[in-house]
C-alpha atoms as a PDB file:
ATOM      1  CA  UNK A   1       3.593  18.107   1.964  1.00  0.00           C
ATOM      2  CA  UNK A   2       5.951  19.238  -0.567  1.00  0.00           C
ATOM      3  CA  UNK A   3       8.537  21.550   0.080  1.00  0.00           C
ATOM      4  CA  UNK A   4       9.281  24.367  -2.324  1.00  0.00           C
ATOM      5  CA  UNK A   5      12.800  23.111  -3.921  1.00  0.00           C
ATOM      6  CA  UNK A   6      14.127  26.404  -5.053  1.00  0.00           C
ATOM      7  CA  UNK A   7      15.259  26.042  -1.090  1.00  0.00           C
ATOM      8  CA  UNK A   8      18.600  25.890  -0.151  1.00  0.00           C
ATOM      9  CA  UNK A   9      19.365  21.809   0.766  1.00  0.00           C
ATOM     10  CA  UNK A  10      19.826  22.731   4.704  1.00  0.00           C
ATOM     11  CA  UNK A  11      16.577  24.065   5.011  1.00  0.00           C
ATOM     12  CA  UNK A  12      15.433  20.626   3.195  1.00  0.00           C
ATOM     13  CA  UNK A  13      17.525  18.093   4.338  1.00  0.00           C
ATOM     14  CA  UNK A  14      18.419  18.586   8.524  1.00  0.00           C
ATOM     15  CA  UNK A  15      21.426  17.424  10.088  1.00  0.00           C
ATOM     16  CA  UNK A  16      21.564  14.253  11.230  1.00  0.00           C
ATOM     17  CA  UNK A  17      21.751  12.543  14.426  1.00  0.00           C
ATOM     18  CA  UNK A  18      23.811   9.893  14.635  1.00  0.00           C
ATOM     19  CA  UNK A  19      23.704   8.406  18.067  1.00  0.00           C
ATOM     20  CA  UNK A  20      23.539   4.189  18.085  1.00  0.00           C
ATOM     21  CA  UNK A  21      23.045   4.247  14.310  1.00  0.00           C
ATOM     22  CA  UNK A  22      25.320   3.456  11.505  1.00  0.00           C
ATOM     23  CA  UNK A  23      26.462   6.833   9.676  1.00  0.00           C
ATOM     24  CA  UNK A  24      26.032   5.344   6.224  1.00  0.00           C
ATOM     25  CA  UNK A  25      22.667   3.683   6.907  1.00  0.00           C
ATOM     26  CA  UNK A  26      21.372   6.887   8.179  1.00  0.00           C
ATOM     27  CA  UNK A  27      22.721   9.400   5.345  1.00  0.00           C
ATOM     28  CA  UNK A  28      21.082   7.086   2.781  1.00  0.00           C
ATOM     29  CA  UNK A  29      17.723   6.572   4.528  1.00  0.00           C
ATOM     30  CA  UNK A  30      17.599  10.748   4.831  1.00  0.00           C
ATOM     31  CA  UNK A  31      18.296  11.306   0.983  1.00  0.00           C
ATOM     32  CA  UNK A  32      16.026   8.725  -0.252  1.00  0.00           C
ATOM     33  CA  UNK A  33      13.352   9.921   2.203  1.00  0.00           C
ATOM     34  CA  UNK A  34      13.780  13.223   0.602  1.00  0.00           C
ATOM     35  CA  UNK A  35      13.581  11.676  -3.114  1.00  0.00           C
ATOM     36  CA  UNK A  36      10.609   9.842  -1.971  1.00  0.00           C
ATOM     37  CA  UNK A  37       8.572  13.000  -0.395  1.00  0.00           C
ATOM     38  CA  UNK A  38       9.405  15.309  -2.959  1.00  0.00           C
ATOM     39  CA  UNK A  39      12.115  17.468  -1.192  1.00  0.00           C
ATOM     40  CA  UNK A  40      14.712  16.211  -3.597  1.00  0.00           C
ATOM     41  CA  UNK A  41      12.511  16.745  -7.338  1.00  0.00           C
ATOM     42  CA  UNK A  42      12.385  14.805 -10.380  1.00  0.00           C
ATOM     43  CA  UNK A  43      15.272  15.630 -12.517  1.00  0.00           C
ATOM     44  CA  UNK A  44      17.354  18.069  -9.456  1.00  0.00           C
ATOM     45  CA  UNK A  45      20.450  17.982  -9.935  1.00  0.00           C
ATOM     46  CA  UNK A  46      22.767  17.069  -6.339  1.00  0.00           C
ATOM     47  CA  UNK A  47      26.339  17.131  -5.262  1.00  0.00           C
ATOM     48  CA  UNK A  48      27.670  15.161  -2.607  1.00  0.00           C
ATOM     49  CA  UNK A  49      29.291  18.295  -1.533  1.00  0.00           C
ATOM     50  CA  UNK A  50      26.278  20.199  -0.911  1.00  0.00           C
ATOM     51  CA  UNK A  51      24.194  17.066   0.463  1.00  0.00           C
ATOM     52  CA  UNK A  52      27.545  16.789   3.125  1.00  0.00           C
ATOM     53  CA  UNK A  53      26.778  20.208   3.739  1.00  0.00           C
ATOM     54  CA  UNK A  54      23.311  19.908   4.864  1.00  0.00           C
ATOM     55  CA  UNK A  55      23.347  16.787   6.561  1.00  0.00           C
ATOM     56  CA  UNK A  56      26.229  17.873   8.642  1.00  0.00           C
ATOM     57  CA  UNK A  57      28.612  14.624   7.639  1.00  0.00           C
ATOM     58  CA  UNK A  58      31.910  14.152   5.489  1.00  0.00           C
ATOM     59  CA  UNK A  59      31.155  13.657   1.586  1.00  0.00           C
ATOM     60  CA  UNK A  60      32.316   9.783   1.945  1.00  0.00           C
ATOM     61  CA  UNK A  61      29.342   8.494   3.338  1.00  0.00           C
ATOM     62  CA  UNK A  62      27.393  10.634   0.666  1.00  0.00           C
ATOM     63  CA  UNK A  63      29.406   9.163  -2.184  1.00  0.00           C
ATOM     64  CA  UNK A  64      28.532   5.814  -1.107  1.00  0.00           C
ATOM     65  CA  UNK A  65      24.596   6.763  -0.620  1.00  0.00           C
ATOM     66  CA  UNK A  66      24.296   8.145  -3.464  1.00  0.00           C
ATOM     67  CA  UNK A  67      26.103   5.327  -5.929  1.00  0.00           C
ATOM     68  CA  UNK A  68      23.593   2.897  -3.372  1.00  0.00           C
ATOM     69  CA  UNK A  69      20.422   4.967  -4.522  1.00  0.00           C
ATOM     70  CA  UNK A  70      21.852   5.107  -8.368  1.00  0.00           C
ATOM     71  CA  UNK A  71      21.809   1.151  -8.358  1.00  0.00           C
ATOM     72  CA  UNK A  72      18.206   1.468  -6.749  1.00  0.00           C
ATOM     73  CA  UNK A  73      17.173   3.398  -9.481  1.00  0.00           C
ATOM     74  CA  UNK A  74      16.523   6.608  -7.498  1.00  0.00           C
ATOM     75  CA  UNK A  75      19.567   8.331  -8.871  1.00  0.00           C
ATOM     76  CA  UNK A  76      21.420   8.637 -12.489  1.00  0.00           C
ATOM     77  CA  UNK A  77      25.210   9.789 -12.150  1.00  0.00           C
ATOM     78  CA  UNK A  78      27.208  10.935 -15.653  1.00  0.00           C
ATOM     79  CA  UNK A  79      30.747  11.205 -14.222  1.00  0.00           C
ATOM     80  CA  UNK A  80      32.207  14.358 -14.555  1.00  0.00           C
ATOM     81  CA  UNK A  81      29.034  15.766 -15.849  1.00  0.00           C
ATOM     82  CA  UNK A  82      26.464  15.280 -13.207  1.00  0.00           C
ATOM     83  CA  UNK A  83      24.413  13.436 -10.576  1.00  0.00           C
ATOM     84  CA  UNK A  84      20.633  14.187 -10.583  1.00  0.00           C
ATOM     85  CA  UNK A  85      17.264  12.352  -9.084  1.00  0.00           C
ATOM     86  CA  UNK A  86      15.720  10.368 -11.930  1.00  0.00           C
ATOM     87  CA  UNK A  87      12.739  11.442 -13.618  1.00  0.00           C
ATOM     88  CA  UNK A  88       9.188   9.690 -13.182  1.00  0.00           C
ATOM     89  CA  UNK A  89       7.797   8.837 -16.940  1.00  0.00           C
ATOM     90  CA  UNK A  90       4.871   7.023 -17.871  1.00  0.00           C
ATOM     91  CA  UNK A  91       6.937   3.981 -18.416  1.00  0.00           C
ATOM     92  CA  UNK A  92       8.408   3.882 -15.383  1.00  0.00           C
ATOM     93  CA  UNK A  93       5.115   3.832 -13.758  1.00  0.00           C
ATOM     94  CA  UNK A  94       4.054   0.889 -16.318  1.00  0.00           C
ATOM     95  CA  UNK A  95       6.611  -0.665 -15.096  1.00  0.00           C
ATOM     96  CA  UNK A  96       6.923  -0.202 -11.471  1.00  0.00           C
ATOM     97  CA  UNK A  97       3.198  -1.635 -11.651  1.00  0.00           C
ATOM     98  CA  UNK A  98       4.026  -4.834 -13.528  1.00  0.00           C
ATOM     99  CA  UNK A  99       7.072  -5.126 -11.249  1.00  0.00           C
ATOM    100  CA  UNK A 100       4.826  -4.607  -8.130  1.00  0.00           C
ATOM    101  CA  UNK A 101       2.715  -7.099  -9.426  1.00  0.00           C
ATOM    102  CA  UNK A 102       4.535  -9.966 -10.223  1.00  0.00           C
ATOM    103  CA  UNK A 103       7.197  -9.255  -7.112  1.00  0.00           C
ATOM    104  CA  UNK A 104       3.818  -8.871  -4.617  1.00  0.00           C
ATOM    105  CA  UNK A 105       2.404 -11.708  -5.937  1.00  0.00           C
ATOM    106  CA  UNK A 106       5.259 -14.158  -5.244  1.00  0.00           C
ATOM    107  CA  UNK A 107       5.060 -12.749  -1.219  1.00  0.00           C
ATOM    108  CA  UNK A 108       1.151 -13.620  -1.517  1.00  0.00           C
ATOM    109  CA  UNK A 109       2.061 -17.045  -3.016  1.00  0.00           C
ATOM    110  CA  UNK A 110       4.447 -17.831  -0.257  1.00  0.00           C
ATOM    111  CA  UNK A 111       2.529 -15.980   2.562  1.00  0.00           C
ATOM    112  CA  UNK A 112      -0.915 -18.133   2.165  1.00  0.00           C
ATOM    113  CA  UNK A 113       1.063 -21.013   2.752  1.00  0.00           C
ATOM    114  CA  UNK A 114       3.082 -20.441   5.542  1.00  0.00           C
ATOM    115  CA  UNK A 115       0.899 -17.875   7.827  1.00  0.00           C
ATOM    116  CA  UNK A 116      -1.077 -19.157  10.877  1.00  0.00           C
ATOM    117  CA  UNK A 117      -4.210 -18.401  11.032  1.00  0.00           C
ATOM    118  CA  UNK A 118      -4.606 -15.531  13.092  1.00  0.00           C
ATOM    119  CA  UNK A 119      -1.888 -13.983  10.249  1.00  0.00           C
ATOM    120  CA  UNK A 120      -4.424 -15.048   7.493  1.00  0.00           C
ATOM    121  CA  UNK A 121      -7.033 -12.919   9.472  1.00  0.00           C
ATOM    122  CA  UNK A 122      -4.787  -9.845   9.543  1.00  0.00           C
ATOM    123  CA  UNK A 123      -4.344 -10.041   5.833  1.00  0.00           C
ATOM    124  CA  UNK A 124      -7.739 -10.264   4.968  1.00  0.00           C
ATOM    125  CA  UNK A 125      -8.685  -7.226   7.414  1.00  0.00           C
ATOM    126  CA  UNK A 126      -5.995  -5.790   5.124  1.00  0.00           C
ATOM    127  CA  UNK A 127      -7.447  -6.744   1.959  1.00  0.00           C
ATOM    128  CA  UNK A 128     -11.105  -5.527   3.170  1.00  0.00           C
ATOM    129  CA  UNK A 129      -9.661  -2.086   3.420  1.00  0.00           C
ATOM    130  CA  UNK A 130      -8.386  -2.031  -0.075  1.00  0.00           C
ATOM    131  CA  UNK A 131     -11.536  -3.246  -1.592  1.00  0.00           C
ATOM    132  CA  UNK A 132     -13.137  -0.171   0.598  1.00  0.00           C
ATOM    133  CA  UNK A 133     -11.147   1.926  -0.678  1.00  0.00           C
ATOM    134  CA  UNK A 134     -10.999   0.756  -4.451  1.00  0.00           C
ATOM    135  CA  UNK A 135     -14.879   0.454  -4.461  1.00  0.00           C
ATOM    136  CA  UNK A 136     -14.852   4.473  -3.342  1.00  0.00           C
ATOM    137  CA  UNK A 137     -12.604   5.068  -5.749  1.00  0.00           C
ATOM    138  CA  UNK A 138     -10.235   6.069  -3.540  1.00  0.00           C
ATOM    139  CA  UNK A 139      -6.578   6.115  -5.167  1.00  0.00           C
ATOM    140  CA  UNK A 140      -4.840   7.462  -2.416  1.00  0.00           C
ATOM    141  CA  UNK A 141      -6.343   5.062   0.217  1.00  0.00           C
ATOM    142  CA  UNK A 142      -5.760   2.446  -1.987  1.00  0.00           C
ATOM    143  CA  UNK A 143      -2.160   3.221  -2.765  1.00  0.00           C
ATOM    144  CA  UNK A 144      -2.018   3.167   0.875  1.00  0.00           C
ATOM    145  CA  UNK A 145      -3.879   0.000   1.305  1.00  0.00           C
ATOM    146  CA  UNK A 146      -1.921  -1.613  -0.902  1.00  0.00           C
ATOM    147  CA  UNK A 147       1.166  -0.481   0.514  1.00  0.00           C
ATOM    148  CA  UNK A 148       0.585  -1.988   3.967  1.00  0.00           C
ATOM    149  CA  UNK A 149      -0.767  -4.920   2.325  1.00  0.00           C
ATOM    150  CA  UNK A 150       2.332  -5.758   0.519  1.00  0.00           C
ATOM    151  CA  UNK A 151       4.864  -5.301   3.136  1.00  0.00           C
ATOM    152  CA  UNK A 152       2.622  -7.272   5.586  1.00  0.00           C
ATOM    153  CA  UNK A 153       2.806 -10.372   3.180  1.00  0.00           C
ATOM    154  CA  UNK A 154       6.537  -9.621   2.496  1.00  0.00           C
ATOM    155  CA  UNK A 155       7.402  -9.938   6.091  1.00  0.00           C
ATOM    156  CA  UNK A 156       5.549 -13.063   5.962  1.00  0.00           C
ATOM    157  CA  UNK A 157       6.917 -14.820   2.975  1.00  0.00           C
ATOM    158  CA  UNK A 158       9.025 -16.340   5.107  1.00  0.00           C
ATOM    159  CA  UNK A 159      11.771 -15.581   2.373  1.00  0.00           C
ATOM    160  CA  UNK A 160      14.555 -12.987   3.712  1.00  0.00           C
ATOM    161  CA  UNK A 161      15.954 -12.561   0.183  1.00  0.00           C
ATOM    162  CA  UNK A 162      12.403 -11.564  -1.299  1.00  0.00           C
ATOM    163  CA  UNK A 163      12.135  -9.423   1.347  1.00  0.00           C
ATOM    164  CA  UNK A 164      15.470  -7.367   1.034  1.00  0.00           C
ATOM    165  CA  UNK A 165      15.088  -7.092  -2.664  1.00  0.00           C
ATOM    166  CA  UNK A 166      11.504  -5.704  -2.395  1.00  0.00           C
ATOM    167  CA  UNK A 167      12.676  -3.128   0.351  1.00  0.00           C
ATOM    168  CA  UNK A 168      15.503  -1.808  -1.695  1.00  0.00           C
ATOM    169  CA  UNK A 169      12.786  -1.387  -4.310  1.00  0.00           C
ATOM    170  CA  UNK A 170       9.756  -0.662  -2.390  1.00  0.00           C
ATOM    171  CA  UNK A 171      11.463   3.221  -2.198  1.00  0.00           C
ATOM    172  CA  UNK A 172      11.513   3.047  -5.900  1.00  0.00           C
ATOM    173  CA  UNK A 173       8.265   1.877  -6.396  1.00  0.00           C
ATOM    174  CA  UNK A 174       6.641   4.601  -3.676  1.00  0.00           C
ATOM    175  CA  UNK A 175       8.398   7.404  -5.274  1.00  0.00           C
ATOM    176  CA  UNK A 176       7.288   6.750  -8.902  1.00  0.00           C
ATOM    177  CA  UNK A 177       3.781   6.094  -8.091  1.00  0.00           C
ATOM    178  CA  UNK A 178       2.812   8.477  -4.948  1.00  0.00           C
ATOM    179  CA  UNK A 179       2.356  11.693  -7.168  1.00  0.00           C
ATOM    180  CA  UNK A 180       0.500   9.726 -10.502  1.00  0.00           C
ATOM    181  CA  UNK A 181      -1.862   7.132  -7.671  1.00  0.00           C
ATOM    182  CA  UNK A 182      -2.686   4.997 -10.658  1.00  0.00           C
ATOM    183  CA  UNK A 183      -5.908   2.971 -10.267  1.00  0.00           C
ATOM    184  CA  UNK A 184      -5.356  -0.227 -12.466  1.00  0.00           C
ATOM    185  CA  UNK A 185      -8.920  -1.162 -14.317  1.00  0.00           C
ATOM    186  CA  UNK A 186     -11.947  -0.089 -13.349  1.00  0.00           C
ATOM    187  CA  UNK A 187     -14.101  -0.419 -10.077  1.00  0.00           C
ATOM    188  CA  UNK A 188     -16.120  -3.673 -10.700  1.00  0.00           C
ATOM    189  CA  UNK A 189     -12.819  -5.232 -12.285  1.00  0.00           C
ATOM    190  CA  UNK A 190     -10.563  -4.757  -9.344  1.00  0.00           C
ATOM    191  CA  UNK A 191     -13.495  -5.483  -7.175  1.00  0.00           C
ATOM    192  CA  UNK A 192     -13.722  -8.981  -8.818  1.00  0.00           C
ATOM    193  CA  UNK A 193     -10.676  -9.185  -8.727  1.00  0.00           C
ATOM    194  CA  UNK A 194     -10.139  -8.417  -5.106  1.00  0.00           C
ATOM    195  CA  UNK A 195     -13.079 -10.581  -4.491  1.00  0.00           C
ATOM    196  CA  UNK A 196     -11.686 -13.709  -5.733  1.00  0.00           C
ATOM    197  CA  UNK A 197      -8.334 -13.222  -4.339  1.00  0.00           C
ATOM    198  CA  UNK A 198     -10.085 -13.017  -0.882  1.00  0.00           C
ATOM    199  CA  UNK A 199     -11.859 -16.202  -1.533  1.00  0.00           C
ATOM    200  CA  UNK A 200      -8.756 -17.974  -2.689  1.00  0.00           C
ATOM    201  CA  UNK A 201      -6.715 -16.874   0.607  1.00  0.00           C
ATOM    202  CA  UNK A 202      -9.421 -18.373   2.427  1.00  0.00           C
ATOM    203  CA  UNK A 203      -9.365 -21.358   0.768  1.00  0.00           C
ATOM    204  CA  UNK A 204      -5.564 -21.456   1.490  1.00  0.00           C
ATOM    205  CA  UNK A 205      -4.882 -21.611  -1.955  1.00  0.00           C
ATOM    206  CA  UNK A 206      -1.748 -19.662  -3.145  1.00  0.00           C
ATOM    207  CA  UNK A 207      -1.966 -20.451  -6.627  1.00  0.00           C
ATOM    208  CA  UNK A 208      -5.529 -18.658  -7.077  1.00  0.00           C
ATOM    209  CA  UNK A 209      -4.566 -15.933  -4.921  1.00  0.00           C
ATOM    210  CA  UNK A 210      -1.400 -15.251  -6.514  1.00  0.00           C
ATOM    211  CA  UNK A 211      -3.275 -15.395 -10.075  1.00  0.00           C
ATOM    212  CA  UNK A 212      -5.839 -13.050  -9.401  1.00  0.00           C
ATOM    213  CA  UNK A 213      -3.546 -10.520  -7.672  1.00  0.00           C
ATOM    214  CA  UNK A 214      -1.716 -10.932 -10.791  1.00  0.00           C
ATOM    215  CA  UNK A 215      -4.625 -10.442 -13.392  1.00  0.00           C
ATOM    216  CA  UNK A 216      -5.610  -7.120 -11.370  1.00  0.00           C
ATOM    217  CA  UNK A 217      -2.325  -5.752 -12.238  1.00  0.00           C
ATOM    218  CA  UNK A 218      -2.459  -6.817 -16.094  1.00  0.00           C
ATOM    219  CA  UNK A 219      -0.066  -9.060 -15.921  1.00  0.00           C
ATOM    220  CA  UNK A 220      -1.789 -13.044 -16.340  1.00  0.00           C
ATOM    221  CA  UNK A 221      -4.231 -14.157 -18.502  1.00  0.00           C
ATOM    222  CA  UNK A 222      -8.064 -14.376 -16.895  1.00  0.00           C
ATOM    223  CA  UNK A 223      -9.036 -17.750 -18.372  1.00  0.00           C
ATOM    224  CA  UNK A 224      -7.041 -19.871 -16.619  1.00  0.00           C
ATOM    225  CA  UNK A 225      -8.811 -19.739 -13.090  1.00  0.00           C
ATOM    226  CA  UNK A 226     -12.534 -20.529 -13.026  1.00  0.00           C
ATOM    227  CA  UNK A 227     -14.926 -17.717 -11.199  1.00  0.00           C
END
């Protein structure tokens, strides 16, 4: 749930413990938790002063979180002027769906071929749930689906530098489309869509797979697989 964010930072953002964990690691994973939830809004202006504050930490490891989170797209800094949490527009949803797509569809590419099959099972449990909940109409169980979904076939890709890149922007991704939950087509699209990307995995065939995951996000054209 939302917090209300005309509250001060420290009642917001807690103190951190810092016990076995690396002090930077930790002050960035707290603010961009808090950009991702909602705690930090769309547009709030921050200082690494206050943020130190509230966390209970020096302003260094702050300064370094926070030029981290501007690179991942979380934060905009004007020096001397201000540092602020981006805002969420309609393009940036357009395009953190046609980046999700094409990005997800390279870890299903790579995932069909290299997972045993006990892996393949897993992912197609995985898949069933997201065709459960799309078929509902369920946008917040699908967003959720999906979610799992994704970072279960990024873990097996098999590829550590797909995987770092999409976890740097997976908080990106979550925080522009957790409020809007856009549902891409309609019902009986993604179904097909779904549908055919199941058979395809089952088939072991990553280049079907990876195409239809791609046409259900807009992004390939539907003629070149047959039904």
């Amino acid at each position: 749930m939302e917090q209300d964010t005309r509250l001060p930072l420290s009642d917001r953002i807690g103190a951190l413990e810092v016990q076995g964990h690396a002090l930077g690691d930790r002050v960035y994973e707290s603010i961009s938790g808090a950009i991702v939830d909602g705690r930090l809004a769309p547009g709030e202006r921050v200082s690494d002063k206050e943020l130190a504050e509230a966390l209970g930490v020096s302003r260094t490891p702050v300064r370094e979180a926070l030029q981290r989170l501007s690179w991942a797209g979380l934060i905009e800094m004007s020096p001397s002027r201000y540092t602020r949490v981006t805002e969420v527009t309609e393009e940036m949803i357009a395009s953190t769906l046609e980046y999700t797509g094409l990005q997800a569809g390279i870890a299903l590419q790579l995932a069909v071929r290299r997972m045993d099959d006990a892996e393949l099972a897993e992912a197609i449990a995985q898949l069933d749930r997201m065709i459960e909940a799309s078929d509902a109409e369920d946008a917040a169980d699908l967003m959720f689906a999906s979610r799992i979904f994704v970072g279960y076939l990024t873990r097996l890709s098999g590829n550590p530098v797909l995987g770092k890149v999409m976890h740097e922007a997976s908080l990106l991704a979550e925080r522009n489309l957790r409020q809007a939950r856009p549902v891409l087509g309609t019902r009986e699209f993604r179904g097909d869509c779904y549908r055919k990307m199941r058979l395809a995995m089952l088939a072991r065939d990553a280049n079907a797979a990876e195409h239809w995951f791609r046409v259900q996000h807009g992004i390939a054209a539907t003629g070149l697989m047959s039904s």
